[in-house]
PDB file of N, CA and C in Angstrom:
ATOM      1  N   UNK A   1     106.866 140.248 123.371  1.00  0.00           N
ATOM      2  CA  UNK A   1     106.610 138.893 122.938  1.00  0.00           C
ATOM      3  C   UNK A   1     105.332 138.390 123.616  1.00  0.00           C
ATOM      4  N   UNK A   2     104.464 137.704 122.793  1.00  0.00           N
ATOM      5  CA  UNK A   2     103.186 137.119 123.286  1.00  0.00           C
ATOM      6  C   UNK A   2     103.374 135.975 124.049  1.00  0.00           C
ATOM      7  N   UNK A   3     102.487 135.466 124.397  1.00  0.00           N
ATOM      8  CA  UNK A   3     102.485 134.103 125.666  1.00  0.00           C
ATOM      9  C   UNK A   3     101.655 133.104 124.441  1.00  0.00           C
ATOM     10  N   UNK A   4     101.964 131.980 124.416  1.00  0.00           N
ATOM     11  CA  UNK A   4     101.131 131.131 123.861  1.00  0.00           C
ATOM     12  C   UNK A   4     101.146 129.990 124.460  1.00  0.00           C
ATOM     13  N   UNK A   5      99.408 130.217 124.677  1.00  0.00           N
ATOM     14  CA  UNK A   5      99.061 128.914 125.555  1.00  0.00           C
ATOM     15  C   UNK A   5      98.883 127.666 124.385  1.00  0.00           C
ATOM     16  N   UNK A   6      99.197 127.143 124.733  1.00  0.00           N
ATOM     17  CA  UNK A   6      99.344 125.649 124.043  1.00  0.00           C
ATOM     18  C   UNK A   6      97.945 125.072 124.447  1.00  0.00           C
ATOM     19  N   UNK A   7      97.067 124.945 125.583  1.00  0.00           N
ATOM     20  CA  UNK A   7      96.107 124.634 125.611  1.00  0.00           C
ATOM     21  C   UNK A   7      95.290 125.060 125.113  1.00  0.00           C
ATOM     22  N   UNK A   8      95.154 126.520 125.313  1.00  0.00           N
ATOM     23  CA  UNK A   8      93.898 126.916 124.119  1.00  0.00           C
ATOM     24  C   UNK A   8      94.069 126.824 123.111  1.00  0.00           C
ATOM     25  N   UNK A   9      95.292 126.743 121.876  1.00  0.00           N
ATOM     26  CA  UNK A   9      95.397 126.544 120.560  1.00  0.00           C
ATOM     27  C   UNK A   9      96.168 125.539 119.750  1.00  0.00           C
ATOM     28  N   UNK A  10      96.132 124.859 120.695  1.00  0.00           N
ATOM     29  CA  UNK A  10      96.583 123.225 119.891  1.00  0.00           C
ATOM     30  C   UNK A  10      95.653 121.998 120.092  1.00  0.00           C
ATOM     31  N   UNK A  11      94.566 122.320 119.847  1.00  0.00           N
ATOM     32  CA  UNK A  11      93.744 121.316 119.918  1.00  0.00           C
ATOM     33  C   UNK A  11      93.075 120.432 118.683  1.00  0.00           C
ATOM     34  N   UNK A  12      93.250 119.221 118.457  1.00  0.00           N
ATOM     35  CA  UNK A  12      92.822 118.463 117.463  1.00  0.00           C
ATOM     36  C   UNK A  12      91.496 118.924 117.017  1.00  0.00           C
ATOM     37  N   UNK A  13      90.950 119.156 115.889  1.00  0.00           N
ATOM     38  CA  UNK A  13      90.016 119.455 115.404  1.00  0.00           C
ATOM     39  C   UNK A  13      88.957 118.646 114.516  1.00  0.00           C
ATOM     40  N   UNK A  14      87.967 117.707 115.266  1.00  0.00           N
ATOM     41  CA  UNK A  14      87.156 117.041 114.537  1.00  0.00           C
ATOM     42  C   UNK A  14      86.278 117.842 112.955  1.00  0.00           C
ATOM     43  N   UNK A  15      86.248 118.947 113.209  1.00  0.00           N
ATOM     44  CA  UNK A  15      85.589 119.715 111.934  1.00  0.00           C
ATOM     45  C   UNK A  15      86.509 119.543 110.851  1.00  0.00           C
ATOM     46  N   UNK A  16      87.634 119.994 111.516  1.00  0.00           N
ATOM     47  CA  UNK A  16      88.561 119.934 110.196  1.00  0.00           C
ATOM     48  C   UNK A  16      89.044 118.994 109.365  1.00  0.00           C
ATOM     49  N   UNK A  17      88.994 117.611 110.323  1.00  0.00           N
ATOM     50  CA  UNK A  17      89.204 116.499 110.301  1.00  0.00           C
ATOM     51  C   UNK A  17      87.673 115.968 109.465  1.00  0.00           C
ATOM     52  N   UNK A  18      86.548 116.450 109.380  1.00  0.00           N
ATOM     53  CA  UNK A  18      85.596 115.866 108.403  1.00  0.00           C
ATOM     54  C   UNK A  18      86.185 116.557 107.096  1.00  0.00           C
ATOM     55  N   UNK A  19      85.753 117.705 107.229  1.00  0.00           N
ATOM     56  CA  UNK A  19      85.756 118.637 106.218  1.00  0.00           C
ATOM     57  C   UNK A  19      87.198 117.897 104.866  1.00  0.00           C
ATOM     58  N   UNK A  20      88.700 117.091 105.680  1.00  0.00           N
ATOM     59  CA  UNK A  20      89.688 117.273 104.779  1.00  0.00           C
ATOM     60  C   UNK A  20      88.942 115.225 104.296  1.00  0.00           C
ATOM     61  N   UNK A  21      88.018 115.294 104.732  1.00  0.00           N
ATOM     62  CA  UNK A  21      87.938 113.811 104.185  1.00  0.00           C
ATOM     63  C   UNK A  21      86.507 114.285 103.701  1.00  0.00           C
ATOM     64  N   UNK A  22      85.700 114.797 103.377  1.00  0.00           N
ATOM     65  CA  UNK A  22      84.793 115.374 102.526  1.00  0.00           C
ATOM     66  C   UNK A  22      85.110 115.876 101.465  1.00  0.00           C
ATOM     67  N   UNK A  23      86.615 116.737 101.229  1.00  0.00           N
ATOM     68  CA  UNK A  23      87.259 116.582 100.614  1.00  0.00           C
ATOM     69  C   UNK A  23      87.308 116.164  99.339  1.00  0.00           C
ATOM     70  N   UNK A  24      87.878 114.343  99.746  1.00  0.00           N
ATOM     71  CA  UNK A  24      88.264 114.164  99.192  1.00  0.00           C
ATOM     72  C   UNK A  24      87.216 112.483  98.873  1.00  0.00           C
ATOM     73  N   UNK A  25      85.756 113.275  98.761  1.00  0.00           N
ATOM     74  CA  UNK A  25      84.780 112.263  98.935  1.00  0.00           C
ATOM     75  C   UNK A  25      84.967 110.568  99.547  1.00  0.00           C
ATOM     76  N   UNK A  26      84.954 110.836 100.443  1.00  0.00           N
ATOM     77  CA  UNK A  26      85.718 109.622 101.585  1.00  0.00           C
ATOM     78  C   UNK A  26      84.350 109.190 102.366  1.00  0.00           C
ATOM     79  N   UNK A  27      84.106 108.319 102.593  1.00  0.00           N
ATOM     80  CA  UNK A  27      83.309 107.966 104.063  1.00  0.00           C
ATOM     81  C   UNK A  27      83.973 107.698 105.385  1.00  0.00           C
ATOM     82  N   UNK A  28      83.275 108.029 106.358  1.00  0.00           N
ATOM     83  CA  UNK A  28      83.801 107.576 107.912  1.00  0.00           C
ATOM     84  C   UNK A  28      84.209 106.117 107.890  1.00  0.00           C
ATOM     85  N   UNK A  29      83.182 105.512 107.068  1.00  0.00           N
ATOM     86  CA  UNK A  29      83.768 103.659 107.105  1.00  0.00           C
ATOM     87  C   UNK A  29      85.075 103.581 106.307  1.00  0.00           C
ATOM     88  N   UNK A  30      85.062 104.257 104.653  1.00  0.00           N
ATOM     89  CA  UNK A  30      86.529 103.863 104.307  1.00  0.00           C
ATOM     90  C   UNK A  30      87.824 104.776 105.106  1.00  0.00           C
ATOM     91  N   UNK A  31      87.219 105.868 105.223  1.00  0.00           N
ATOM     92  CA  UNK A  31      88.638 106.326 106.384  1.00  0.00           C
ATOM     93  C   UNK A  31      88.985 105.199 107.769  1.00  0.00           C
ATOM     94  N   UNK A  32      87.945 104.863 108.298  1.00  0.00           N
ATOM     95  CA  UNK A  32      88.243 104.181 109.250  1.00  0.00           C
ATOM     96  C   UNK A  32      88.953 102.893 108.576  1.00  0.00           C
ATOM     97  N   UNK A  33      88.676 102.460 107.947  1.00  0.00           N
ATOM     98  CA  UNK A  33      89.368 101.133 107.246  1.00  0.00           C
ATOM     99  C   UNK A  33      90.772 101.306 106.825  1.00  0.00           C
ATOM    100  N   UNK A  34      90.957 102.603 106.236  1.00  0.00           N
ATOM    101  CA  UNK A  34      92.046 102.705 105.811  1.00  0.00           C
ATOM    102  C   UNK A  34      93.458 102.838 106.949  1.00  0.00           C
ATOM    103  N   UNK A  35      92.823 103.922 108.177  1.00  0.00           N
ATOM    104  CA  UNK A  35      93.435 104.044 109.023  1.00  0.00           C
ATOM    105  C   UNK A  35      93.765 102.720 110.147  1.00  0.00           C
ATOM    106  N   UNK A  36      92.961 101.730 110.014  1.00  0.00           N
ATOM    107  CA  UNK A  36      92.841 100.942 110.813  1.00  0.00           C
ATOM    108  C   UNK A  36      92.777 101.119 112.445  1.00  0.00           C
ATOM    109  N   UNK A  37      91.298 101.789 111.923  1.00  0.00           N
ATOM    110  CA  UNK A  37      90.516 101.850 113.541  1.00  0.00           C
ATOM    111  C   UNK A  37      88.954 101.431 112.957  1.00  0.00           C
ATOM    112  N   UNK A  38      88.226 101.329 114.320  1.00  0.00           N
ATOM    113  CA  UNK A  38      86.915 100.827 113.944  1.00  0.00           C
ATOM    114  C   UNK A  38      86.249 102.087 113.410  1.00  0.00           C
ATOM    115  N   UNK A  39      84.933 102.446 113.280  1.00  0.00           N
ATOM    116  CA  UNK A  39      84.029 103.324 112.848  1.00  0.00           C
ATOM    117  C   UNK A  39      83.804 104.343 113.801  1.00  0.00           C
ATOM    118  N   UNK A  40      83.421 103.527 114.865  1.00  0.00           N
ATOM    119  CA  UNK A  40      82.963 103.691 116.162  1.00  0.00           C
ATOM    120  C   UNK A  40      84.191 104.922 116.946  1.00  0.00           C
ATOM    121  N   UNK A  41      85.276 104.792 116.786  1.00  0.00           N
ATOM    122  CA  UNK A  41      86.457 105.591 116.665  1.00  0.00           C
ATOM    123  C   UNK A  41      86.435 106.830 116.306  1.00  0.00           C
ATOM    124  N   UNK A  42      86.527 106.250 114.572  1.00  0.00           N
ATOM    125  CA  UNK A  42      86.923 107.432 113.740  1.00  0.00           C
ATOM    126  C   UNK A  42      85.674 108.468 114.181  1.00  0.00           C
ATOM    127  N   UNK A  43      84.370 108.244 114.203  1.00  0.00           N
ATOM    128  CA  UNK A  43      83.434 108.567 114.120  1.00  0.00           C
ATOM    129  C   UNK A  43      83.699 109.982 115.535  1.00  0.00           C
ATOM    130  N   UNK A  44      84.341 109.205 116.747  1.00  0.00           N
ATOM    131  CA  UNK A  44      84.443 109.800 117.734  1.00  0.00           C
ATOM    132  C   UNK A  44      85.550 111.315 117.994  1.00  0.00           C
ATOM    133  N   UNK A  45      86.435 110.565 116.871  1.00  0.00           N
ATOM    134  CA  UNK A  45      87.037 111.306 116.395  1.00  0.00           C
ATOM    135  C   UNK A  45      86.737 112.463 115.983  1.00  0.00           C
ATOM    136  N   UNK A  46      86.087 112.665 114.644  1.00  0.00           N
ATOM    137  CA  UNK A  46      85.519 113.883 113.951  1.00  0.00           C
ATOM    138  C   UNK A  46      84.287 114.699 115.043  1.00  0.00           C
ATOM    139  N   UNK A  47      83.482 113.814 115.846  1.00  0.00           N
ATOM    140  CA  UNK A  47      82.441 114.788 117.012  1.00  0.00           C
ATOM    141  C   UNK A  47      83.607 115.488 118.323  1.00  0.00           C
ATOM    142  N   UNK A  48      84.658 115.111 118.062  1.00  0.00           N
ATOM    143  CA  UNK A  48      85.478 115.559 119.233  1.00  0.00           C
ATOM    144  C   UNK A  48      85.275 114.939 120.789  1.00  0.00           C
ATOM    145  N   UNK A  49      84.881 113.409 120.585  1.00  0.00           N
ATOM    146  CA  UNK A  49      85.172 112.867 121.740  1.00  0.00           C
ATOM    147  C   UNK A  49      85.950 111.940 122.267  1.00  0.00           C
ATOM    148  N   UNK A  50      87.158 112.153 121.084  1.00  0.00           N
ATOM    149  CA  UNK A  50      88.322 110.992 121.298  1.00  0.00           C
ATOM    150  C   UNK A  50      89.372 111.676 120.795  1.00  0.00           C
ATOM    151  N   UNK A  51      90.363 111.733 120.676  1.00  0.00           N
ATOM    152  CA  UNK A  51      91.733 112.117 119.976  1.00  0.00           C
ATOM    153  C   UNK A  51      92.618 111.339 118.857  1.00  0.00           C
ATOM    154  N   UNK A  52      92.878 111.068 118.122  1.00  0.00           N
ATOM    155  CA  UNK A  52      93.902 109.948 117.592  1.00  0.00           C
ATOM    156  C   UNK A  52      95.076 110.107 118.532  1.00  0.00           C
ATOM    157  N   UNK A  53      95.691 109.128 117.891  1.00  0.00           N
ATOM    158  CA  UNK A  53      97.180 108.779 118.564  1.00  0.00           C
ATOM    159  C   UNK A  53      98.124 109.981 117.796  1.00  0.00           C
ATOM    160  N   UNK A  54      99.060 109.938 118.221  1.00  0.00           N
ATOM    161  CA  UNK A  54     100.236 110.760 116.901  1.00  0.00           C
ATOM    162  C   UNK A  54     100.530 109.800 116.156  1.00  0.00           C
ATOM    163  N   UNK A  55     100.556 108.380 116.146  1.00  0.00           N
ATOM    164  CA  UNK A  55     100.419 107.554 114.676  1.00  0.00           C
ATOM    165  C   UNK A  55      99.988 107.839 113.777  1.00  0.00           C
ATOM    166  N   UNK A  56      98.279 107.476 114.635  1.00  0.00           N
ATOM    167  CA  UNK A  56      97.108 107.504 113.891  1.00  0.00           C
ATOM    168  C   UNK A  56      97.209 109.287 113.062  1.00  0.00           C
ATOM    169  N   UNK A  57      97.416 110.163 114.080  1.00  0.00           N
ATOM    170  CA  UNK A  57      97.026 111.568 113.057  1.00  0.00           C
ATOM    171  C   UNK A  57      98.541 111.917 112.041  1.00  0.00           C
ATOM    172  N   UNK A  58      99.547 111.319 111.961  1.00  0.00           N
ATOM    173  CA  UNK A  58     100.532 111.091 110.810  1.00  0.00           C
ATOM    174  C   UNK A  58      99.629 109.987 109.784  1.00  0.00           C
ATOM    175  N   UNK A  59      98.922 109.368 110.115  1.00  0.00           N
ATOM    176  CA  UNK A  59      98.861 108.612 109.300  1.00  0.00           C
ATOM    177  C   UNK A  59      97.167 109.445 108.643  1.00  0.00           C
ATOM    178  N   UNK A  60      96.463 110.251 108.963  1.00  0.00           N
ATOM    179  CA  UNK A  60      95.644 110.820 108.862  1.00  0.00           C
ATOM    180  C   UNK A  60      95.948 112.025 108.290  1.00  0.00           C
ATOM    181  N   UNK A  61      97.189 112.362 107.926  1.00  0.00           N
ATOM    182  CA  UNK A  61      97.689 113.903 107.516  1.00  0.00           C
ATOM    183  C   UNK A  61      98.633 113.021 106.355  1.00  0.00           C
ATOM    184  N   UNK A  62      98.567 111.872 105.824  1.00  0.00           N
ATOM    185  CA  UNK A  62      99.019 111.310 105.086  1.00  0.00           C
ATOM    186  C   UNK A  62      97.925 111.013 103.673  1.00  0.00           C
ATOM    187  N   UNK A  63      96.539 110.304 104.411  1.00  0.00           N
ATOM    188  CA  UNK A  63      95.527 109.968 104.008  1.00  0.00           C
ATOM    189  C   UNK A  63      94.844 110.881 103.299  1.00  0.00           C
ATOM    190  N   UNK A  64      94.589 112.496 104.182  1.00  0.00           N
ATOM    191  CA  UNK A  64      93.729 113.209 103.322  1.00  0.00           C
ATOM    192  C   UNK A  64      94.771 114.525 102.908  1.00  0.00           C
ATOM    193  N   UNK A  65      95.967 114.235 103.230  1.00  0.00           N
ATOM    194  CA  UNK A  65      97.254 115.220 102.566  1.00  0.00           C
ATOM    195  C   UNK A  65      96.699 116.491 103.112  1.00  0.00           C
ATOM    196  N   UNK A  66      96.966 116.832 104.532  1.00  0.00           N
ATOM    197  CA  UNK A  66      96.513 118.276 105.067  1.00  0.00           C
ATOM    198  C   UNK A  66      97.947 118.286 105.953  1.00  0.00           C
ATOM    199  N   UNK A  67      98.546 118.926 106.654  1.00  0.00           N
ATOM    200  CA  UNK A  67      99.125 119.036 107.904  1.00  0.00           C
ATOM    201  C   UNK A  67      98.484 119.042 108.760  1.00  0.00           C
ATOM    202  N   UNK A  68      99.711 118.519 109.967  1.00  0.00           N
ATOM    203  CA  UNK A  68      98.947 118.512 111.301  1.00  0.00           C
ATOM    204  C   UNK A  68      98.832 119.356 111.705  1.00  0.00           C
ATOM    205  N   UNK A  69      99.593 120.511 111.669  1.00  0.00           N
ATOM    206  CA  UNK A  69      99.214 121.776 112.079  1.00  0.00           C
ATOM    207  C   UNK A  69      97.844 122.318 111.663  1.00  0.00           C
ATOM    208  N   UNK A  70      97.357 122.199 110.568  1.00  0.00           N
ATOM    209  CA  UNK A  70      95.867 122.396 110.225  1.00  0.00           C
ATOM    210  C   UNK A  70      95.047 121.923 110.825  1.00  0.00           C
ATOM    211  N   UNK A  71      95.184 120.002 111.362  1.00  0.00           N
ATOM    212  CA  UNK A  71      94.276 119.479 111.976  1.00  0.00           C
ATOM    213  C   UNK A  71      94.246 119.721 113.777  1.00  0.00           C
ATOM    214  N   UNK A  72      95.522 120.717 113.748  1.00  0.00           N
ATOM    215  CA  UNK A  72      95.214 121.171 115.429  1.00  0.00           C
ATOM    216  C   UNK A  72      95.191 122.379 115.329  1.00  0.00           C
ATOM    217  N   UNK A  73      94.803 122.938 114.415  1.00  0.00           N
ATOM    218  CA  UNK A  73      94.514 124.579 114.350  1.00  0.00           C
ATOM    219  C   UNK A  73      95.083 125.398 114.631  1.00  0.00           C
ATOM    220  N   UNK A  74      96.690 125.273 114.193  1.00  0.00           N
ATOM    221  CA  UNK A  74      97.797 125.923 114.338  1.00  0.00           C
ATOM    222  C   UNK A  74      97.930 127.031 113.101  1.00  0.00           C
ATOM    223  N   UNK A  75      97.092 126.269 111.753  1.00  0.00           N
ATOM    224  CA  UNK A  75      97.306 127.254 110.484  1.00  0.00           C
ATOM    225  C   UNK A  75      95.746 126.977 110.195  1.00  0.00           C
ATOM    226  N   UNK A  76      95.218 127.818 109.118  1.00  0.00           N
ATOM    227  CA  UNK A  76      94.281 128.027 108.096  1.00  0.00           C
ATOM    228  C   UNK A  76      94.298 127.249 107.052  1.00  0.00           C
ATOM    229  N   UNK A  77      96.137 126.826 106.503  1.00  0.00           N
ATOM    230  CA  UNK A  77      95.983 126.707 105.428  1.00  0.00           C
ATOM    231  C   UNK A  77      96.053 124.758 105.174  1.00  0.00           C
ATOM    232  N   UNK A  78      95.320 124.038 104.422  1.00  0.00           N
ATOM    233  CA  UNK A  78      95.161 123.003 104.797  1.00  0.00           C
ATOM    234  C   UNK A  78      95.975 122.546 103.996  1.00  0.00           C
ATOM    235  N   UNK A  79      96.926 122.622 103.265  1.00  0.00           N
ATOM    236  CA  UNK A  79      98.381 122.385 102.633  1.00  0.00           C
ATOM    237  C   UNK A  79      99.171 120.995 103.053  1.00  0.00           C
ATOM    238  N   UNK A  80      99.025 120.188 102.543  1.00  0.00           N
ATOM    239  CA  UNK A  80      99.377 118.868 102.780  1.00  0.00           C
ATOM    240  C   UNK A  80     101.345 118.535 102.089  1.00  0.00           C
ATOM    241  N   UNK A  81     101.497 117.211 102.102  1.00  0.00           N
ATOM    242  CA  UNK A  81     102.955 117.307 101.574  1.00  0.00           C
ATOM    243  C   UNK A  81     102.613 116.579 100.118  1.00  0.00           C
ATOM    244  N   UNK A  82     104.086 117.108  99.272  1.00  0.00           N
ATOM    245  CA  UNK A  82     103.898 115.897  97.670  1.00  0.00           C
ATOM    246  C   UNK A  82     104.622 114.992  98.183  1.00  0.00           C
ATOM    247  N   UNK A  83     104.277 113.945  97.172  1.00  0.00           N
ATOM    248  CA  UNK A  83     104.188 112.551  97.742  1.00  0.00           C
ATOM    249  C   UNK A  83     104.965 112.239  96.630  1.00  0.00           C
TER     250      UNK A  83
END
């Protein structure tokens, strides 16, 4: 059985986190609006110098329909839920 470090591979992923709102032709301002955070945030968000909350990234795996496991780089596959 392997060891899995949780630190090296559960980490929130600002790339992935543009990429699923590029998507779905979105801007940083209407994501941020929608999520209800400032720009300044979200923005920090996607460069990887802030984290969301676990609210905020349920409510961000809601928004651009990916899992969270995708947005912490647990899977490949960016597979969201039906609604």
């Amino acid at each position: 059985m392997s060891s899995f470090n949780y630190k090296e591979n559960m980490d929130f992923s600002g790339k992935r986190l543009q990429l699923s709102r590029k998507r779905i032709k979105m801007t940083q301002k209407e994501a941020a609006e929608k999520l209800g955070v400032s720009l300044s945030v979200y923005s920090h968000y996607e460069h990887g110098i802030a984290r969301p909350t676990y609210k905020t990234l349920y409510k961000i795996c809601i928004l651009f329909n990916v899992s969270a496991d995708y947005l912490l780089g647990l899977t490949d596959e960016m597979v969201g839920y039906e609604r």
